[in-house]
Protein backbone atom coordinates (compact mmCIF):
# COMPACT_ATOMS: atom_id res chain seq x y z
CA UNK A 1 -61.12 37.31 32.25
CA UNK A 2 -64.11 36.26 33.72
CA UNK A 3 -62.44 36.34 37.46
CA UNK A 4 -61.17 39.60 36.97
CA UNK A 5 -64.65 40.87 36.70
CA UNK A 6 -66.36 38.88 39.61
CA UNK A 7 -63.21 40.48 41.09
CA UNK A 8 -63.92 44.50 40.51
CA UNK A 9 -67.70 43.70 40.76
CA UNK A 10 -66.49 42.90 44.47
CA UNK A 11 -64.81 45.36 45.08
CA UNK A 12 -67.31 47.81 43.91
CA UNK A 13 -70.12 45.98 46.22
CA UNK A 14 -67.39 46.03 49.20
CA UNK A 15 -66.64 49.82 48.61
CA UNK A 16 -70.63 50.16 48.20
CA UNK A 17 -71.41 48.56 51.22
CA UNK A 18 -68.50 49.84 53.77
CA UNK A 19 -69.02 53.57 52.24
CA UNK A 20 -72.99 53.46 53.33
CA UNK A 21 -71.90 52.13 56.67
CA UNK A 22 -69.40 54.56 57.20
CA UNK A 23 -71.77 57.54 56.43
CA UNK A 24 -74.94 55.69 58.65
CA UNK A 25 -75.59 58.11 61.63
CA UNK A 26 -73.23 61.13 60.06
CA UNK A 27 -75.96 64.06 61.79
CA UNK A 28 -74.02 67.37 61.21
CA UNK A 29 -76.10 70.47 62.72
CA UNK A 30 -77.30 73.10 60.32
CA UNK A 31 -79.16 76.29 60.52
CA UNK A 32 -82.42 76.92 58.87
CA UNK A 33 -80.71 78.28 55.61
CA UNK A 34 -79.45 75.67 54.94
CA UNK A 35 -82.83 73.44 54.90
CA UNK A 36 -84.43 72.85 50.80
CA UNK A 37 -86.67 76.10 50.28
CA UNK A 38 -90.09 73.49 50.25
CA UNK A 39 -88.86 72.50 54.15
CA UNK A 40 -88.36 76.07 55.45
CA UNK A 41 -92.00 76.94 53.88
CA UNK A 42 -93.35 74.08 55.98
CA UNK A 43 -91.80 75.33 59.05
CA UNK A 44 -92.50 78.88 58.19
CA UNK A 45 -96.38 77.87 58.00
CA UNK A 46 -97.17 75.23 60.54
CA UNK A 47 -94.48 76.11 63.03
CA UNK A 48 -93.85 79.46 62.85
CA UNK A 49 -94.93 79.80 66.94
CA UNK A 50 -92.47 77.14 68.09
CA UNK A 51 -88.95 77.80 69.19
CA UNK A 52 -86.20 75.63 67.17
CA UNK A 53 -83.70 73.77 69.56
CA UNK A 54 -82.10 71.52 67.01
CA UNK A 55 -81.93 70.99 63.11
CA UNK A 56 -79.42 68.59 61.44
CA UNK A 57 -78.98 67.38 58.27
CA UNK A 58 -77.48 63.45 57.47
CA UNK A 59 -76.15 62.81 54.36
CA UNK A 60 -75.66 59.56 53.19
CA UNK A 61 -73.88 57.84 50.25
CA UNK A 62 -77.04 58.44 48.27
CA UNK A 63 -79.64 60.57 50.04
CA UNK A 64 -79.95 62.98 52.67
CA UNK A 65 -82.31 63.90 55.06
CA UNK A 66 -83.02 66.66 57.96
CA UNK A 67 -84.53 66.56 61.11
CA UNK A 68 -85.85 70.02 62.88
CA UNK A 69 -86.40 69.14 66.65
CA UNK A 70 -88.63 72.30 68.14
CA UNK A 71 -88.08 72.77 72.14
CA UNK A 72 -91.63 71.38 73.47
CA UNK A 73 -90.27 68.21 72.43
CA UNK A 74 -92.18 68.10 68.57
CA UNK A 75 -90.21 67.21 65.58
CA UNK A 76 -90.58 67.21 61.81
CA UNK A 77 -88.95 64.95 59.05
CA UNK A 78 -87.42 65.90 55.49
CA UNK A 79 -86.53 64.40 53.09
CA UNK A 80 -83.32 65.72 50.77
CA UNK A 81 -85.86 68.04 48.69
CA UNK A 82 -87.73 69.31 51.55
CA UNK A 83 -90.76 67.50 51.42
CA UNK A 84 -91.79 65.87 54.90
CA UNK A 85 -91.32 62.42 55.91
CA UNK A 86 -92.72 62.34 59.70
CA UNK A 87 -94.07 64.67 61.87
CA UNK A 88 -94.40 63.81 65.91
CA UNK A 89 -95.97 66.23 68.27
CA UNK A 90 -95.71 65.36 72.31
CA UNK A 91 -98.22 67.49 73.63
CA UNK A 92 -100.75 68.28 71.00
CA UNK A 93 -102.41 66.62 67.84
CA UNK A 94 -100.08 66.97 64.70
CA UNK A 95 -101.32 69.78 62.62
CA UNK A 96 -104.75 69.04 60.25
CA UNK A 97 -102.61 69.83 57.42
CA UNK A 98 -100.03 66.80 57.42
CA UNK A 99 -102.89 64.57 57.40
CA UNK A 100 -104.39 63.34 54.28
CA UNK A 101 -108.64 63.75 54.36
CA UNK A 102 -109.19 60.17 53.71
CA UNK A 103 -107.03 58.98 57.18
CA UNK A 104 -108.79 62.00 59.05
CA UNK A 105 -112.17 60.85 58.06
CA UNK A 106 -111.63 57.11 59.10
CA UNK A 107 -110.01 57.81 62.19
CA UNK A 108 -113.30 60.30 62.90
CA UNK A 109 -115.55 57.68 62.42
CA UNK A 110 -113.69 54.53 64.00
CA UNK A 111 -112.09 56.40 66.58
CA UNK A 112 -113.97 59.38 67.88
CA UNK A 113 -111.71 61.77 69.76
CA UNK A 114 -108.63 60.43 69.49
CA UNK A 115 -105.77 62.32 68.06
CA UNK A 116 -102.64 61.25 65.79
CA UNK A 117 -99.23 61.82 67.89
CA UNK A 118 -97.44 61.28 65.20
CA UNK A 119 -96.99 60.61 61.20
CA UNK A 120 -94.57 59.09 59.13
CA UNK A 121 -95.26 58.50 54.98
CA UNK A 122 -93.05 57.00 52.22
CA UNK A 123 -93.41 55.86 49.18
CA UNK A 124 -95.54 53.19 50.08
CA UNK A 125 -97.51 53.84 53.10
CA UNK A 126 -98.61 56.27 55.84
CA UNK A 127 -97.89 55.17 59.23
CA UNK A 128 -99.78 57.20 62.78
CA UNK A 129 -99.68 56.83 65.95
CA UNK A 130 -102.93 57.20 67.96
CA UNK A 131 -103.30 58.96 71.52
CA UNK A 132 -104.61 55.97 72.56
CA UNK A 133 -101.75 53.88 71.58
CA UNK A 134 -102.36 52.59 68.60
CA UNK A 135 -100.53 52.40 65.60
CA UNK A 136 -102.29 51.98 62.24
CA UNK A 137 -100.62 51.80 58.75
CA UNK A 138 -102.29 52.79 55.58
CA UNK A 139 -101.08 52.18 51.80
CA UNK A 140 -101.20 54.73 49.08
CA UNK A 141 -104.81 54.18 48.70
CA UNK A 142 -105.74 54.91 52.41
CA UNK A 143 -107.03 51.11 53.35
CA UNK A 144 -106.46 49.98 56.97
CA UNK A 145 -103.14 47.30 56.14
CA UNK A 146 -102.33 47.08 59.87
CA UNK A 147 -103.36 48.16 63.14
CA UNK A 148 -100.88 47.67 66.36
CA UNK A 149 -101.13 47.94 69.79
């Protein structure tokens, strides 16, 4: 009895594991449309001057995600309800808006006139990337955790 259930919970974890891997990289192109509501607002808002030259959408076992790629290079990160997960910008700063106050008003102060390239946030941190090339993570409650060069 007890083998027979080590056996199915194996099988499950195998069918787990090999479904996840089969999905990993599964980009299919979309059209704005089809983007959550919350993302096309974003877009609509902060981007609204910038050509679109890619959008895809990757759906996983358990999540998906979309990536908008605008034709100056710059590209913004959703998650599967639209909210964003990274924003990168080649030429300019990213947007005032994607940055929280408290990560605007330390970089201000220890870096004067440098400018965040890029942003990424999850559920436990905030990650930019300085013009100057550093890279400095934050946690949830905006204190300096790391700082790479």
């Amino acid at each position: 009895m007890k083998r027979g259930l080590l056996n199915k919970i194996v099988a499950v974890m195998c069918f787990v594991m090999f479904g996840t891997m089969a999905y990993a990289g599964n980009d299919k192109p979309i059209v704005k449309g089809q983007l959550p509501k919350a993302a096309q607002q974003i877009i609509d808002k902060n981007f609204a001057d910038k050509k679109i030259a890619m959008m895809t959408m990757e759906a996983g076992v358990i999540d998906k995600s979309y990536d908008v790629v605008f034709a100056d290079g710059d590209k913004i990160e959703f998650d599967r309800k639209g909210r964003w997960t990274s924003v990168s910008c080649r030429k300019q700063p990213v947007p005032n808006v994607f940055i929280p106050a408290k990560i605007a008003s330390y970089l201000k102060d220890m870096y004067p006139g440098v400018s965040i390239r890029k942003i990424e946030k999850d559920d436990k941190d905030y990650d930019v990337e300085l013009s100057n090339g550093l890279d400095i993570t934050f946690n949830k409650k905006f204190q300096v955790i790391e700082i790479d060069r």
